[in-house]
C-alpha atoms as a PDB file:
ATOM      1  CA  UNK A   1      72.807  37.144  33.668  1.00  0.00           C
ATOM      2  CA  UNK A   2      70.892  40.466  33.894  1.00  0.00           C
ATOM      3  CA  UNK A   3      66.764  40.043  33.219  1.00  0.00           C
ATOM      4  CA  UNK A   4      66.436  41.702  29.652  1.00  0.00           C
ATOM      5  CA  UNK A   5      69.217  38.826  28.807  1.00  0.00           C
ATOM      6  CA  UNK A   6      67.019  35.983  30.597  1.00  0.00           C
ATOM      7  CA  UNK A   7      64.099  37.908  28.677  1.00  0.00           C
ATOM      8  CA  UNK A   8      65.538  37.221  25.278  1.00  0.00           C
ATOM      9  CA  UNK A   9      67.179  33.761  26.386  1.00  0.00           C
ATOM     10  CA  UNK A  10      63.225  32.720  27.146  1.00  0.00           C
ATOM     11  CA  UNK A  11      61.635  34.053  23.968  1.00  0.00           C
ATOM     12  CA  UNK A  12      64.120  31.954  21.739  1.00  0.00           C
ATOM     13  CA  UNK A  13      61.542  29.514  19.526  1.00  0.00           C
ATOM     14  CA  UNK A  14      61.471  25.943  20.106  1.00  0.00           C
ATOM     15  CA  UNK A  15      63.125  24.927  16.575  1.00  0.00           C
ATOM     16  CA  UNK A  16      64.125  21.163  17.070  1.00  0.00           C
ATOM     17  CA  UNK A  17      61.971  17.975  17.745  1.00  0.00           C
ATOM     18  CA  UNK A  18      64.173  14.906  18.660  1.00  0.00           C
ATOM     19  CA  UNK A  19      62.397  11.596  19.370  1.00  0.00           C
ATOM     20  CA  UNK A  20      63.034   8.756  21.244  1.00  0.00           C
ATOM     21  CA  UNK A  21      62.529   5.613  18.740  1.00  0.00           C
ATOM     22  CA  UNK A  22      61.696   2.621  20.224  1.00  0.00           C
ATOM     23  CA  UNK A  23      58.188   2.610  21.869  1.00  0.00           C
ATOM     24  CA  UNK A  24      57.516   6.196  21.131  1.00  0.00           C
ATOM     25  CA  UNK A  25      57.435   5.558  17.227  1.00  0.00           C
ATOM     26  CA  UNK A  26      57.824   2.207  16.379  1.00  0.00           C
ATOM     27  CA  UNK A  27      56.070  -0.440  17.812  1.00  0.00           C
ATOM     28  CA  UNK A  28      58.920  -2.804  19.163  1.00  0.00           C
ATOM     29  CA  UNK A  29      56.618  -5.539  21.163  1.00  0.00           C
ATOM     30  CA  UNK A  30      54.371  -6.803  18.371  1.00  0.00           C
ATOM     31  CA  UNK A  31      57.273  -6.828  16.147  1.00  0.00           C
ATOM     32  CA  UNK A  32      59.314  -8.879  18.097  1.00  0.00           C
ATOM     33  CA  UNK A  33      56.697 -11.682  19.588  1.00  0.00           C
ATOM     34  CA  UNK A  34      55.418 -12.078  15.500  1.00  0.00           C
ATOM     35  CA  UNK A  35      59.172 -12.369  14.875  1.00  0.00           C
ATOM     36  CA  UNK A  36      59.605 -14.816  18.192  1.00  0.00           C
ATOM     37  CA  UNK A  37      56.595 -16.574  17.033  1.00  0.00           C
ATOM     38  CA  UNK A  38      57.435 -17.295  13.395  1.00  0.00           C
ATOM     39  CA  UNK A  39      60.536 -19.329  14.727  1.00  0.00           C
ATOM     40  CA  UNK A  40      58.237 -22.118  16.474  1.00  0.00           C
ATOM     41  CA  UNK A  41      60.350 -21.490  19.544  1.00  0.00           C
ATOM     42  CA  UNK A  42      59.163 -23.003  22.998  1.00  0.00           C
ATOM     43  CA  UNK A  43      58.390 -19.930  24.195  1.00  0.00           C
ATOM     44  CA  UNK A  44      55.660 -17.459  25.192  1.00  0.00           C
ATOM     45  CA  UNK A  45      56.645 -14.375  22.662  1.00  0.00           C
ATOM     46  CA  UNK A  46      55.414 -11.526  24.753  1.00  0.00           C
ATOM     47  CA  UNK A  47      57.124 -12.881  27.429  1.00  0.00           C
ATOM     48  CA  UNK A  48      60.331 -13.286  25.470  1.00  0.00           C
ATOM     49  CA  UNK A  49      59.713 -10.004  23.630  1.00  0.00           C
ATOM     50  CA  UNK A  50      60.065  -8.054  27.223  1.00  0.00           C
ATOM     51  CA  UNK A  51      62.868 -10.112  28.198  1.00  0.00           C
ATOM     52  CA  UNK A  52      64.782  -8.985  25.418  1.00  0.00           C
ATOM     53  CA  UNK A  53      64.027  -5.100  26.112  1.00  0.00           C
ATOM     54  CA  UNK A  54      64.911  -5.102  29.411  1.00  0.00           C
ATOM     55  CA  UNK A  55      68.287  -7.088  29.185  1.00  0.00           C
ATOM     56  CA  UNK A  56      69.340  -4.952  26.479  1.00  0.00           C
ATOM     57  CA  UNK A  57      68.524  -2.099  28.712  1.00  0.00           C
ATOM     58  CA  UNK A  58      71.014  -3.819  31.243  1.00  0.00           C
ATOM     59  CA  UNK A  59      73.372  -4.330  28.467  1.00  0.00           C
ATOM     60  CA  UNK A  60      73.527  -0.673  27.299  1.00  0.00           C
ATOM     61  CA  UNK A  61      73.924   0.241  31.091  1.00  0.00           C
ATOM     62  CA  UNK A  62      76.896  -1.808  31.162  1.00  0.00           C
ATOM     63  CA  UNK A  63      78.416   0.060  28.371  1.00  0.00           C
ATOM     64  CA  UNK A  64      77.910   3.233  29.729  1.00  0.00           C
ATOM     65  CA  UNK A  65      79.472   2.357  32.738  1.00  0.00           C
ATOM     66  CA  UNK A  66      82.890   1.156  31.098  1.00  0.00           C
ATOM     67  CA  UNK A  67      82.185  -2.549  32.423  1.00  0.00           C
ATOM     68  CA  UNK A  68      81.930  -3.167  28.675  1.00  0.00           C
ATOM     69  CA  UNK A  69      84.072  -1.578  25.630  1.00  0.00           C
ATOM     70  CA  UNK A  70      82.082   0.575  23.523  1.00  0.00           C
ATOM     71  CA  UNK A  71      79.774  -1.579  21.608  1.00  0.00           C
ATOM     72  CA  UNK A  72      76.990  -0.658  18.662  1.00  0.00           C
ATOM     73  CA  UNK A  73      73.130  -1.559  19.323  1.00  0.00           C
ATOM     74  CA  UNK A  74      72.574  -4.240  16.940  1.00  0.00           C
ATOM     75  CA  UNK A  75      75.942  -6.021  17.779  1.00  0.00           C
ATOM     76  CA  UNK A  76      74.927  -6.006  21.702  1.00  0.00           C
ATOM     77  CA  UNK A  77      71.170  -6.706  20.863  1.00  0.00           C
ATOM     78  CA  UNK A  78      73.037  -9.929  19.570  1.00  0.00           C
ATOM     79  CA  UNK A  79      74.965 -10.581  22.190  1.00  0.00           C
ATOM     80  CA  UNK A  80      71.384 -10.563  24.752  1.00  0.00           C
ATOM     81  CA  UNK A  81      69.641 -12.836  22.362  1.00  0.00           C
ATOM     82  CA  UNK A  82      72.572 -15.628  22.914  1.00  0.00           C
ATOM     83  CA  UNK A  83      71.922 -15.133  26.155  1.00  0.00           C
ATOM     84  CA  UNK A  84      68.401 -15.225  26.506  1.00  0.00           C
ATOM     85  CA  UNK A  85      68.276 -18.462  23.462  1.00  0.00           C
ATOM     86  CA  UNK A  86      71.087 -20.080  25.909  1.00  0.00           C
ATOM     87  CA  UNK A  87      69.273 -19.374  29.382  1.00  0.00           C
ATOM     88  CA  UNK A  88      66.185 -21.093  27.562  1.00  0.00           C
ATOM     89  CA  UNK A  89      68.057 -24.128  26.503  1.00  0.00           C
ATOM     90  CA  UNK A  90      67.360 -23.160  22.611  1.00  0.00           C
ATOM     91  CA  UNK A  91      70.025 -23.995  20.630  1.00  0.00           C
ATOM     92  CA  UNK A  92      69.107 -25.101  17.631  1.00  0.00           C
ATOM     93  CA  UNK A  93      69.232 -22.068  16.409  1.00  0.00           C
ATOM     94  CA  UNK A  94      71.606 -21.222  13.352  1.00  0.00           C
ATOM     95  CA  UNK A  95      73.843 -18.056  13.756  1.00  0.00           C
ATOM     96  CA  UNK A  96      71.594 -17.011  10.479  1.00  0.00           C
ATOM     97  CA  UNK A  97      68.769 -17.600  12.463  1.00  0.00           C
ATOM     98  CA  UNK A  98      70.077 -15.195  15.582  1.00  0.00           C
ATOM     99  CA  UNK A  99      71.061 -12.493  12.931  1.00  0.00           C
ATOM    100  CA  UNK A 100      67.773 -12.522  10.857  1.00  0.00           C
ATOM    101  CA  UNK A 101      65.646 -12.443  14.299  1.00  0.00           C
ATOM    102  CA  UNK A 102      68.217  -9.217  15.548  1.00  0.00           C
ATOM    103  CA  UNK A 103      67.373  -7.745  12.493  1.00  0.00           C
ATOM    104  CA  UNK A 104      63.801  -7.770  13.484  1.00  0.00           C
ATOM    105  CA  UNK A 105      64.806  -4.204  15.412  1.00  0.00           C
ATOM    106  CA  UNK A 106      65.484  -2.515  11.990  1.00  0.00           C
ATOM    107  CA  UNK A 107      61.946  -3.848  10.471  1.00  0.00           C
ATOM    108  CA  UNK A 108      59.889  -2.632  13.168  1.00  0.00           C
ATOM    109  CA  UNK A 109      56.448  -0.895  12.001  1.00  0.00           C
ATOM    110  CA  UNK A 110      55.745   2.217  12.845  1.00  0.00           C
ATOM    111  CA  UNK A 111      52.433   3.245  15.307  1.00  0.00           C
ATOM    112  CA  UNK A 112      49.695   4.305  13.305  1.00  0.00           C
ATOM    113  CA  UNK A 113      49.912   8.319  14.464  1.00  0.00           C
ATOM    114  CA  UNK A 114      53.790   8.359  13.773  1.00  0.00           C
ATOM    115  CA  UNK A 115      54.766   8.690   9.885  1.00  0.00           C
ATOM    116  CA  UNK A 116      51.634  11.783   9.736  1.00  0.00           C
ATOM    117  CA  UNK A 117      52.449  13.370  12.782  1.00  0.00           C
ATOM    118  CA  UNK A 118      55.860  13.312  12.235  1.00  0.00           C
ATOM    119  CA  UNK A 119      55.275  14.808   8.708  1.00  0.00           C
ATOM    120  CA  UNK A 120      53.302  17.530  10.427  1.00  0.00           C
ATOM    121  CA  UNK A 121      55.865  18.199  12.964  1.00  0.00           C
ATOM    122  CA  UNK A 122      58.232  18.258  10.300  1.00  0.00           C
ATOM    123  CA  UNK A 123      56.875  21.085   8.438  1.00  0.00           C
ATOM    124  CA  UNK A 124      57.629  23.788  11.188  1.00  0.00           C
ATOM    125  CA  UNK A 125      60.501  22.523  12.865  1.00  0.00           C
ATOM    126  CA  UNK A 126      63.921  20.263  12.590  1.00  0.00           C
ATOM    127  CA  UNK A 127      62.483  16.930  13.249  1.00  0.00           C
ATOM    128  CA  UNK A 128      65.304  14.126  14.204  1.00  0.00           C
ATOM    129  CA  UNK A 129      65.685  10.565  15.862  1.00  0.00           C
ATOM    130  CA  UNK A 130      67.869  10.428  19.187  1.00  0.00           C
ATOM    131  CA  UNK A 131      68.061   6.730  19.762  1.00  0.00           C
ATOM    132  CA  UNK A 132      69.917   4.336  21.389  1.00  0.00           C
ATOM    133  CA  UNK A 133      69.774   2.212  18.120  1.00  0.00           C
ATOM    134  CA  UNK A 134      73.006   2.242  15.952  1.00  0.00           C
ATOM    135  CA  UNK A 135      73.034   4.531  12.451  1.00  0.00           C
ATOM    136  CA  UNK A 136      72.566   1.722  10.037  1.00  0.00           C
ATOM    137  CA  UNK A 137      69.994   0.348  12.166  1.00  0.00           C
ATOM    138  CA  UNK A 138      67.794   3.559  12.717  1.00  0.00           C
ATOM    139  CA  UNK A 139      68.884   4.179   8.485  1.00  0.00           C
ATOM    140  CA  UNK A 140      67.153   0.708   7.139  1.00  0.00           C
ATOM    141  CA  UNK A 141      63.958   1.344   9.656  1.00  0.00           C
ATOM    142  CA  UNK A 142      63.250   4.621   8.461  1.00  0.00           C
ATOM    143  CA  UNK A 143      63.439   3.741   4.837  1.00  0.00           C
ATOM    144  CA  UNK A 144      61.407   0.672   5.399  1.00  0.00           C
ATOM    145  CA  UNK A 145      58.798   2.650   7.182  1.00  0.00           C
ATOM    146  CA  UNK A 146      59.133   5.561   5.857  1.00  0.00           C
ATOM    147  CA  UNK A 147      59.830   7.664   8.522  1.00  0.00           C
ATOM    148  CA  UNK A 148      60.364  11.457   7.319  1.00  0.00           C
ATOM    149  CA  UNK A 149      63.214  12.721   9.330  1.00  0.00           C
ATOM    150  CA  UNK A 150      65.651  15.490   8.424  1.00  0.00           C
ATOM    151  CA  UNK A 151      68.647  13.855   9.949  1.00  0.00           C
ATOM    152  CA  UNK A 152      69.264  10.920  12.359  1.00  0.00           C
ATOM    153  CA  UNK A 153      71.402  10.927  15.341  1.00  0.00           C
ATOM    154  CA  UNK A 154      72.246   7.907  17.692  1.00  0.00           C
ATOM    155  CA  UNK A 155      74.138   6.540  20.735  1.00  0.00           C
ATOM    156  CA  UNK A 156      76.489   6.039  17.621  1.00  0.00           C
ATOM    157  CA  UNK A 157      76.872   9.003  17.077  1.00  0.00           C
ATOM    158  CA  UNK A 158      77.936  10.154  20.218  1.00  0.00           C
ATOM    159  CA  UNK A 159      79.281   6.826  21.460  1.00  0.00           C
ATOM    160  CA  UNK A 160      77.147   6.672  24.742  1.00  0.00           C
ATOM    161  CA  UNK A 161      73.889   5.407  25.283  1.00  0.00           C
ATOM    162  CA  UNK A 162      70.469   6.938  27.070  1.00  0.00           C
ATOM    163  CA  UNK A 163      70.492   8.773  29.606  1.00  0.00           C
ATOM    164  CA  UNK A 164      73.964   9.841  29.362  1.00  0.00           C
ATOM    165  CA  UNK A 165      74.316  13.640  28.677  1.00  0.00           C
ATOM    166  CA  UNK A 166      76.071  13.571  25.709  1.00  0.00           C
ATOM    167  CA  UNK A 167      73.003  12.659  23.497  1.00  0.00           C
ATOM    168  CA  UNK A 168      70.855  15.474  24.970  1.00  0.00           C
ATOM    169  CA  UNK A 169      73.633  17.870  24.857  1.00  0.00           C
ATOM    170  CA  UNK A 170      75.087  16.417  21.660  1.00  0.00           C
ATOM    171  CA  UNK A 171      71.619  17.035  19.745  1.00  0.00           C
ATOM    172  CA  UNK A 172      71.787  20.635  20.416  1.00  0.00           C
ATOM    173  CA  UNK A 173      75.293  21.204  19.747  1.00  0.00           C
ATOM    174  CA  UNK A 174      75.180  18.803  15.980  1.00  0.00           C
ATOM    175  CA  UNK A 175      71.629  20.762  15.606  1.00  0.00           C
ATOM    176  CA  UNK A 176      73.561  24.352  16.531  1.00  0.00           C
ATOM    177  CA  UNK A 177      71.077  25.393  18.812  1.00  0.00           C
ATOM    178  CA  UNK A 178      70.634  26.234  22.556  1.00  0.00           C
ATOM    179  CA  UNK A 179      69.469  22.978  24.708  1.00  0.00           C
ATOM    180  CA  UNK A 180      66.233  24.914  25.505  1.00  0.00           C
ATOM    181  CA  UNK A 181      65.278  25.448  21.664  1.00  0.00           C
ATOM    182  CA  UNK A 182      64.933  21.180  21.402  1.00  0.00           C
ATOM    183  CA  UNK A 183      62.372  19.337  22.856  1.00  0.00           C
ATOM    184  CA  UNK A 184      63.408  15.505  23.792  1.00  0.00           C
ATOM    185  CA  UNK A 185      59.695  13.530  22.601  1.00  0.00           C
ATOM    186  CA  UNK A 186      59.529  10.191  24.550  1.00  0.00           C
ATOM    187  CA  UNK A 187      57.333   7.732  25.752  1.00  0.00           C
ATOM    188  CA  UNK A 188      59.575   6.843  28.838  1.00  0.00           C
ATOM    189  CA  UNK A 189      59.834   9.257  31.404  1.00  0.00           C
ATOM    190  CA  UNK A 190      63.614   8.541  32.711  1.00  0.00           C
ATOM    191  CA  UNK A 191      64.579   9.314  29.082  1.00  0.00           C
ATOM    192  CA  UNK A 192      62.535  13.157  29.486  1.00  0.00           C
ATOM    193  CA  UNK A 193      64.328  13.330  33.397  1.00  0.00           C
ATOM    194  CA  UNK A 194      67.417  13.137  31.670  1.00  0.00           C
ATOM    195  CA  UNK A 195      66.688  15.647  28.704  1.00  0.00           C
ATOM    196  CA  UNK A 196      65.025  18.359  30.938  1.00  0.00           C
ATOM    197  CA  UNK A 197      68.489  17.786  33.320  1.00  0.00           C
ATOM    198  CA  UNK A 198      70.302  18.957  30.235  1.00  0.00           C
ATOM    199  CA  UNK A 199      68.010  22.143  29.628  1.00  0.00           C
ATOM    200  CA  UNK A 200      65.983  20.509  27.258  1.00  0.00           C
ATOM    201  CA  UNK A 201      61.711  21.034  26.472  1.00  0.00           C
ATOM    202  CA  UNK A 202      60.309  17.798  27.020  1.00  0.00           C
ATOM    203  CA  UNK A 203      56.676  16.347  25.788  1.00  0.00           C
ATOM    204  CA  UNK A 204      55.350  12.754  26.911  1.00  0.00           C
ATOM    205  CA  UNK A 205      53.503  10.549  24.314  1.00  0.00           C
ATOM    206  CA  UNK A 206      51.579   8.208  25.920  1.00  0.00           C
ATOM    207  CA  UNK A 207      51.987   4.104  24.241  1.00  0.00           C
ATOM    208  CA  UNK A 208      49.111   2.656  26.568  1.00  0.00           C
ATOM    209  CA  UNK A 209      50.445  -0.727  24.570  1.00  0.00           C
ATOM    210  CA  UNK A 210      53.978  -0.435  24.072  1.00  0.00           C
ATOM    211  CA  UNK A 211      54.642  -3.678  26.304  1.00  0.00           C
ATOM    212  CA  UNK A 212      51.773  -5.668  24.685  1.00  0.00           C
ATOM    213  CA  UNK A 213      47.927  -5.843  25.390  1.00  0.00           C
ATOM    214  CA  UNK A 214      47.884  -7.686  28.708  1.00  0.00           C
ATOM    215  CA  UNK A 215      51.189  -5.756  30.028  1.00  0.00           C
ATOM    216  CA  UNK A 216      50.025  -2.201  31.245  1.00  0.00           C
ATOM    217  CA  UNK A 217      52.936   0.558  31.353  1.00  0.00           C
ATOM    218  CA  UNK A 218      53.978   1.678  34.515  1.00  0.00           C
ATOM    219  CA  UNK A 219      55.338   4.479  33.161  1.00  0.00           C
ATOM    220  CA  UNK A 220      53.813   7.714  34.313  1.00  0.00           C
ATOM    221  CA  UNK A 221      54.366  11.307  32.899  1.00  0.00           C
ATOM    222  CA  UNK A 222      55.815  14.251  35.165  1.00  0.00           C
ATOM    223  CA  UNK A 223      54.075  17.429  35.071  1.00  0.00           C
ATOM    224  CA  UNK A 224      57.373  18.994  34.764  1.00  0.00           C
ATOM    225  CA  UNK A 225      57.244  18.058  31.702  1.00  0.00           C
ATOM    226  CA  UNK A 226      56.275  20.647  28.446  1.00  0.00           C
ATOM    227  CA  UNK A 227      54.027  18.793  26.567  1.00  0.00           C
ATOM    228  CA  UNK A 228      51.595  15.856  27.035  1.00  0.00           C
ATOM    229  CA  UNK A 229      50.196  14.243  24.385  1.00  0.00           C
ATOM    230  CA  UNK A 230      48.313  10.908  23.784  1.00  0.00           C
ATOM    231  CA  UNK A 231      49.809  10.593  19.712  1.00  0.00           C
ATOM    232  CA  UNK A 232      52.570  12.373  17.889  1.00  0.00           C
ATOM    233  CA  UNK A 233      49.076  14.027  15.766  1.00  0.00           C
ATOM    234  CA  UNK A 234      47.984  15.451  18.949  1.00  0.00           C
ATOM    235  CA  UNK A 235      51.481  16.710  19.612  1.00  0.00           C
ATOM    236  CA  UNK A 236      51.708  18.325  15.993  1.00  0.00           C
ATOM    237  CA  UNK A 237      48.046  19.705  16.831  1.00  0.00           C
ATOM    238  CA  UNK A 238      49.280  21.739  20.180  1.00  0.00           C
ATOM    239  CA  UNK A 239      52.275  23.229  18.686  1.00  0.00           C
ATOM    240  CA  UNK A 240      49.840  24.251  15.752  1.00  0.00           C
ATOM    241  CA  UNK A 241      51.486  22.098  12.965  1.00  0.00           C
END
């Protein structure tokens, strides 16, 4: 590729936002230990609430590397719960029960920034979510919260889960532009690794509390990275929206 060509390759305009969903615009942990704590259960719900993140990301790991079928979110969310209920000796539980806690996942509120930053964001470029939760899932959230996007995209949709390439990739292609003209907006910097490996922008919102008030995130941004920002306002603010 001559320079005038990598001249005009690096002035194309950033024209697509796509956001990681869990963590970076809901609020999954307080959701989940209210929804843990309703049920009585003999259990700490932070505790339990973290448990049940980081199986699932174990789970979805497994399914990405063929040891398991491909298998949607919510159905596999379900399948961790058994396990964690059963590893706790709870099982009292109805299967009702187990289904309306899952469904805590699709009822998730979002953080207080998200709905007007997104709405800012949205007004100068294609804003989407590119999440590991299933379509249905990701469809009933955003209506409940009422979070503005323009279209949503999944694992579903591309029948892998985070970090495989296909999302990144996938989001650009559905989106029909180049990798470098969509920025992957996370909160968890393995998921922004994985984007910028696929020629994607990248910008890091910091969730200081995404794993509950006495549970600091580890998490640390890369400088490689496009963008820092401590809200999804402060993100609309530096690209001027």
């Amino acid at each position: 590729m001559n320079t005038d060509t990598l001249a005009d390759t690096a002035a194309e305009p950033l024209k697509v936002l796509a956001f990681d969903v869990f963590g970076t615009v809901v609020d999954w942990h307080s959701g989940i230990v209210r929804a843990v704590d309703a049920l009585g259960l003999a259990v700490d719900g932070n505790t339990f609430a973290r448990e049940w993140r980081a199986s699932s990301k174990s789970a979805l790991a497994l399914v990405n590397a063929g040891v398991q079928g491909w298998t949607r979110f919510d159905e596999l969310q379900l399948q961790v719960l058994d396990e964690l209920l059963a590893r706790r000796g709870i099982t009292h539980l109805s299967d009702e029960q187990k289904r309306e806690l899952n469904s805590t996942w699709e009822q998730l509120a979002p953080w207080p920034d998200a709905v007007e930053g997104l709405t800012r964001l949205r007004e100068a470029y294609t804003i989407c979510s590119l999440s590991n939760g299933n379509l249905g899932l990701l469809f009933k959230m955003a209506q409940r919260a009422g979070l503005p996007w323009d279209t949503i995209l999944s694992a579903e949709t591309f029948r892998a889960y985070k970090p495989d390439p296909k999302l990144y990739r996938g989001v650009a292609h559905v989106c029909d532009v180049q990798p470098h003209q969509v920025m992957m907006v996370a909160a968890h910097q393995d998921d922004l690794d994985a984007a910028r490996g696929c020629g994607l922008q990248t910008a890091y919102i910091e969730r200081p509390q995404e794993f509950g008030p006495n549970c600091p995130d580890l998490d640390r941004p890369d400088p490689a990275n496009t963008r820092f920002a401590t809200s999804l306002i402060d993100l609309a603010t530096q690209l001027g929206c």
